[in-house]
C-alpha atoms as a PDB file:
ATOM      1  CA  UNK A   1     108.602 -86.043 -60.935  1.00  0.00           C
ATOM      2  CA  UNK A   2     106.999 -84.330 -63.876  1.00  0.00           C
ATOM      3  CA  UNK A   3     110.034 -81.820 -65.862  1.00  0.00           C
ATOM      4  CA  UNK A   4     108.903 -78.028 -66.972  1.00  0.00           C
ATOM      5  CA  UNK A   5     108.807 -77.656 -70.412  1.00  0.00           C
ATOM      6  CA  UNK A   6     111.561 -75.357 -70.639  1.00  0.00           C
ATOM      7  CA  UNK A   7     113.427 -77.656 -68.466  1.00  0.00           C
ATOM      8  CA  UNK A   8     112.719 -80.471 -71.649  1.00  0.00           C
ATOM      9  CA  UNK A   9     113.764 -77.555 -73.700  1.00  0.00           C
ATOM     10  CA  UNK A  10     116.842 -76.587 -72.436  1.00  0.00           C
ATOM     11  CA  UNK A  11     117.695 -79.821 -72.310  1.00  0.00           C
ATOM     12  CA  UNK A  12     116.858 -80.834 -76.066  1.00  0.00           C
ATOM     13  CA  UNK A  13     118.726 -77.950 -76.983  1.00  0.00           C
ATOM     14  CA  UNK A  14     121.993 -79.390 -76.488  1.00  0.00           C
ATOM     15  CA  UNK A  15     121.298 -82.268 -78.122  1.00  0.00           C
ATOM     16  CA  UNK A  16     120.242 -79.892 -81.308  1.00  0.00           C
ATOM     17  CA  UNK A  17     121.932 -77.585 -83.904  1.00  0.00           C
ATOM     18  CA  UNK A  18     120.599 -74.350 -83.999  1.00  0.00           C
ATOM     19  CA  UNK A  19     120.895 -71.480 -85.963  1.00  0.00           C
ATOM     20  CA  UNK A  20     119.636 -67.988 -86.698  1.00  0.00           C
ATOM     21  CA  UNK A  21     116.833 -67.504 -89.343  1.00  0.00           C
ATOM     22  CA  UNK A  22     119.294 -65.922 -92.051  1.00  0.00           C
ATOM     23  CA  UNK A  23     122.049 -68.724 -91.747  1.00  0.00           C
ATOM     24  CA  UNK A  24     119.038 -70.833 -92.426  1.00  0.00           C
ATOM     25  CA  UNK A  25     118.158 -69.090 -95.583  1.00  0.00           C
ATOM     26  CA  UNK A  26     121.716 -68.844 -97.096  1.00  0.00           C
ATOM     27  CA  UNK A  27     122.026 -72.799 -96.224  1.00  0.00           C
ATOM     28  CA  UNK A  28     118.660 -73.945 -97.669  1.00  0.00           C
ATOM     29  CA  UNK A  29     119.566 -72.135-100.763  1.00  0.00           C
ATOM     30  CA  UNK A  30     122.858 -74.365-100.965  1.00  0.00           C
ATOM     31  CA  UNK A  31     122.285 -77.275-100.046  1.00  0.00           C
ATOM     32  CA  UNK A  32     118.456 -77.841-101.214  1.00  0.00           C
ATOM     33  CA  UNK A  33     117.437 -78.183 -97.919  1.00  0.00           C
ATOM     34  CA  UNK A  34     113.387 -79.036 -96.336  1.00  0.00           C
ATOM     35  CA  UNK A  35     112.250 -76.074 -94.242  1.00  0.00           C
ATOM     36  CA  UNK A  36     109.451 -77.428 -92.106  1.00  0.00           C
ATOM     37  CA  UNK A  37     106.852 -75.448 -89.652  1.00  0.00           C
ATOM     38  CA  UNK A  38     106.106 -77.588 -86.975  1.00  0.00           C
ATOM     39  CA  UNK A  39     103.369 -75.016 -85.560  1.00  0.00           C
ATOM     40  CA  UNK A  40      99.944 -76.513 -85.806  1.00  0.00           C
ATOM     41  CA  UNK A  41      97.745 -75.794 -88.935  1.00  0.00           C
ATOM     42  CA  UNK A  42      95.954 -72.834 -88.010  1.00  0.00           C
ATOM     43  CA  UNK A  43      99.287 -71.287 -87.235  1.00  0.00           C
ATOM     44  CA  UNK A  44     100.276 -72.274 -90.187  1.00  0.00           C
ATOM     45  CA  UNK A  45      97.174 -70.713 -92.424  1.00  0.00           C
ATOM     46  CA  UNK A  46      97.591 -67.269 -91.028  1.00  0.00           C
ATOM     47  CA  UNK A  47     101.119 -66.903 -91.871  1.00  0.00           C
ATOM     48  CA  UNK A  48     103.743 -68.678 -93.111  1.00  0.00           C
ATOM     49  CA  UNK A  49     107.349 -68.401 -94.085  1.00  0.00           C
ATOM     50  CA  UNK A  50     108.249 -68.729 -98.343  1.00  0.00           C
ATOM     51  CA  UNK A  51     108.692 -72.244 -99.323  1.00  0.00           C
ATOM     52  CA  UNK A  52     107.753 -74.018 -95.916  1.00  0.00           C
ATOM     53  CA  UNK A  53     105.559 -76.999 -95.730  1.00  0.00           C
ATOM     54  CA  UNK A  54     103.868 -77.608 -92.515  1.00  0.00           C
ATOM     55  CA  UNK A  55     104.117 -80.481 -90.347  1.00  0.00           C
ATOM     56  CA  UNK A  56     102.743 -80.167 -86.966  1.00  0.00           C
ATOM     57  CA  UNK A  57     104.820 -81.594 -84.409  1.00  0.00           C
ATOM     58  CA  UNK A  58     102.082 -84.102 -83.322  1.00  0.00           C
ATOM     59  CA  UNK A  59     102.720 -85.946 -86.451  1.00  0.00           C
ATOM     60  CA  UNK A  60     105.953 -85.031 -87.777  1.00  0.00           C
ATOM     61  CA  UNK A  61     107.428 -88.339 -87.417  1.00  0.00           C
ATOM     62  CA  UNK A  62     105.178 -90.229 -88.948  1.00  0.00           C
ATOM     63  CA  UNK A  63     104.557 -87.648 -91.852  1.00  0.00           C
ATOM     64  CA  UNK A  64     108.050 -87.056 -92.373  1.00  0.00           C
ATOM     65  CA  UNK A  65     109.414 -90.490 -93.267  1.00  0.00           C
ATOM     66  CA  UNK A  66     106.346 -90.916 -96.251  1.00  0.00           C
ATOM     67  CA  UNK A  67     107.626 -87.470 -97.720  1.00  0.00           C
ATOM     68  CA  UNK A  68     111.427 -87.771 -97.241  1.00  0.00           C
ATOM     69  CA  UNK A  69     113.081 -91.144 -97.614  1.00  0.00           C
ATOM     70  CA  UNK A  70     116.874 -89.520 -97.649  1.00  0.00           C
ATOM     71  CA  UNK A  71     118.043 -89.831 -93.983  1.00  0.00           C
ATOM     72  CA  UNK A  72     120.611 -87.319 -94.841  1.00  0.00           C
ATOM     73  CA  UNK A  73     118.626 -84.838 -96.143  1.00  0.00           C
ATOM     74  CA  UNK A  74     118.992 -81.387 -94.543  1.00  0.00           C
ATOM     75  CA  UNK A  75     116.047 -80.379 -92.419  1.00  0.00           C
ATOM     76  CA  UNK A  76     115.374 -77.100 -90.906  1.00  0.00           C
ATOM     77  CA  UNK A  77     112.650 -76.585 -88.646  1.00  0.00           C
ATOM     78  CA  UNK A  78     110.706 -73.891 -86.976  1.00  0.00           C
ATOM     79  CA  UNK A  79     108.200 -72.932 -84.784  1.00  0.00           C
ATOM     80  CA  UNK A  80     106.438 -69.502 -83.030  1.00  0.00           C
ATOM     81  CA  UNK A  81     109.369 -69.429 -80.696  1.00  0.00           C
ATOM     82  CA  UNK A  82     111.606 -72.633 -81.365  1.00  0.00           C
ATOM     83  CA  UNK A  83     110.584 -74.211 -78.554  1.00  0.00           C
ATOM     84  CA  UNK A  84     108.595 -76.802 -80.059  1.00  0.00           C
ATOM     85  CA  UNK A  85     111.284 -76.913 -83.376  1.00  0.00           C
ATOM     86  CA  UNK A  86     114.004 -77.754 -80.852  1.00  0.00           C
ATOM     87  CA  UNK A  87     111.914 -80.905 -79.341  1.00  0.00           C
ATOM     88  CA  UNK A  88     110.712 -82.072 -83.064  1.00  0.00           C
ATOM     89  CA  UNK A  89     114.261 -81.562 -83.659  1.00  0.00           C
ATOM     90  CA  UNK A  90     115.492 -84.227 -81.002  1.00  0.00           C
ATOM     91  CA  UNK A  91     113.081 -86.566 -82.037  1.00  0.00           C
ATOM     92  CA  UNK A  92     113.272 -86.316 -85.753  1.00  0.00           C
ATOM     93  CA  UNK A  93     117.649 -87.702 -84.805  1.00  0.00           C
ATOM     94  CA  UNK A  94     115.912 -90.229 -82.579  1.00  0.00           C
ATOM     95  CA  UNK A  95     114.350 -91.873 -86.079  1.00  0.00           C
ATOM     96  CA  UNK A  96     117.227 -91.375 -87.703  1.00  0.00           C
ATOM     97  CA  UNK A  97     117.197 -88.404 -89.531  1.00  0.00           C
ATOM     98  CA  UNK A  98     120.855 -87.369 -90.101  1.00  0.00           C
ATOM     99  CA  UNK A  99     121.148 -83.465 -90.740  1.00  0.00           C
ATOM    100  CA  UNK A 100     118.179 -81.541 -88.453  1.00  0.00           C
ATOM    101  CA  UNK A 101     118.473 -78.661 -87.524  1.00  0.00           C
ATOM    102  CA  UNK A 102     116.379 -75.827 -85.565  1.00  0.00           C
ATOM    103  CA  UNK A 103     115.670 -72.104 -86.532  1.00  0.00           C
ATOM    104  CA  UNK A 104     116.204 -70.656 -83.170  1.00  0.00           C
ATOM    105  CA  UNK A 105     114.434 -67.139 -83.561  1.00  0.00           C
ATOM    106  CA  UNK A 106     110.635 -66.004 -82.966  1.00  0.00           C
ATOM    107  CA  UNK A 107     108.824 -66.642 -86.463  1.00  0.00           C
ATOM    108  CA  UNK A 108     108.654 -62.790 -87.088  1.00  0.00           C
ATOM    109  CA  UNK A 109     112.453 -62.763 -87.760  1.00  0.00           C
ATOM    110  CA  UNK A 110     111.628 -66.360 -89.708  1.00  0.00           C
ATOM    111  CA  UNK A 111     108.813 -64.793 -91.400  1.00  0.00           C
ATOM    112  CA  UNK A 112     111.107 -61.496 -92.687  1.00  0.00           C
ATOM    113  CA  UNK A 113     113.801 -63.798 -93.987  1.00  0.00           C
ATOM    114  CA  UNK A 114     112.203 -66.583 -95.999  1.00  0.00           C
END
């Protein structure tokens, strides 16, 4: 039996930290962390949030682990509508990626606070 997508979401989600955009922020600016945009490229080109490097979910795993060796590493990532951040979230812990976490707001609110 094939799940819904928001089904996979929901479920993913509480498997995931998530916080709002401006906790985000405030913790990136502590603690160094890598904000990454999951959206794919074209998303990406039209707009993007300050100091984000994009990564489209389709090949965030294997990207990931060439540009970030540290396992424990904060990661924030984001999305249109963190739908697809929460899933590259889960999977990101599944290779063993320590500190993930997912920006759980619409990328306008993203977009205002980076």
């Amino acid at each position: 039996m094939l799940k819904a997508i928001p089904d996979l979401i929901k479920e993913a989600s509480q498997n995931v930290r998530r916080i709002p955009a401006n906790q985000a922020r405030e913790e990136i600016l502590e603690n160094n962390g890598l904000l990454i945009d999951v959206r794919e490229p074209q998303e990406f080109a039209t707009s993007a949030a300050d100091g984000a490097i994009n990564l489209p979910r389709g090949v965030l795993e294997m990207r990931l682990v060439e540009l970030e060796k540290d396992a424990k590493r904060p990661i924030y990532l984001h999305c249109a509508t963190a739908g697809r951040a929460t899933l590259a979230a889960e999977q990101l812990a599944r290779v063993g990626y320590e500190n993930v976490t997912c920006i759980s707001c619409k990328f306008e609110v993203i977009r205002a606070e980076f």
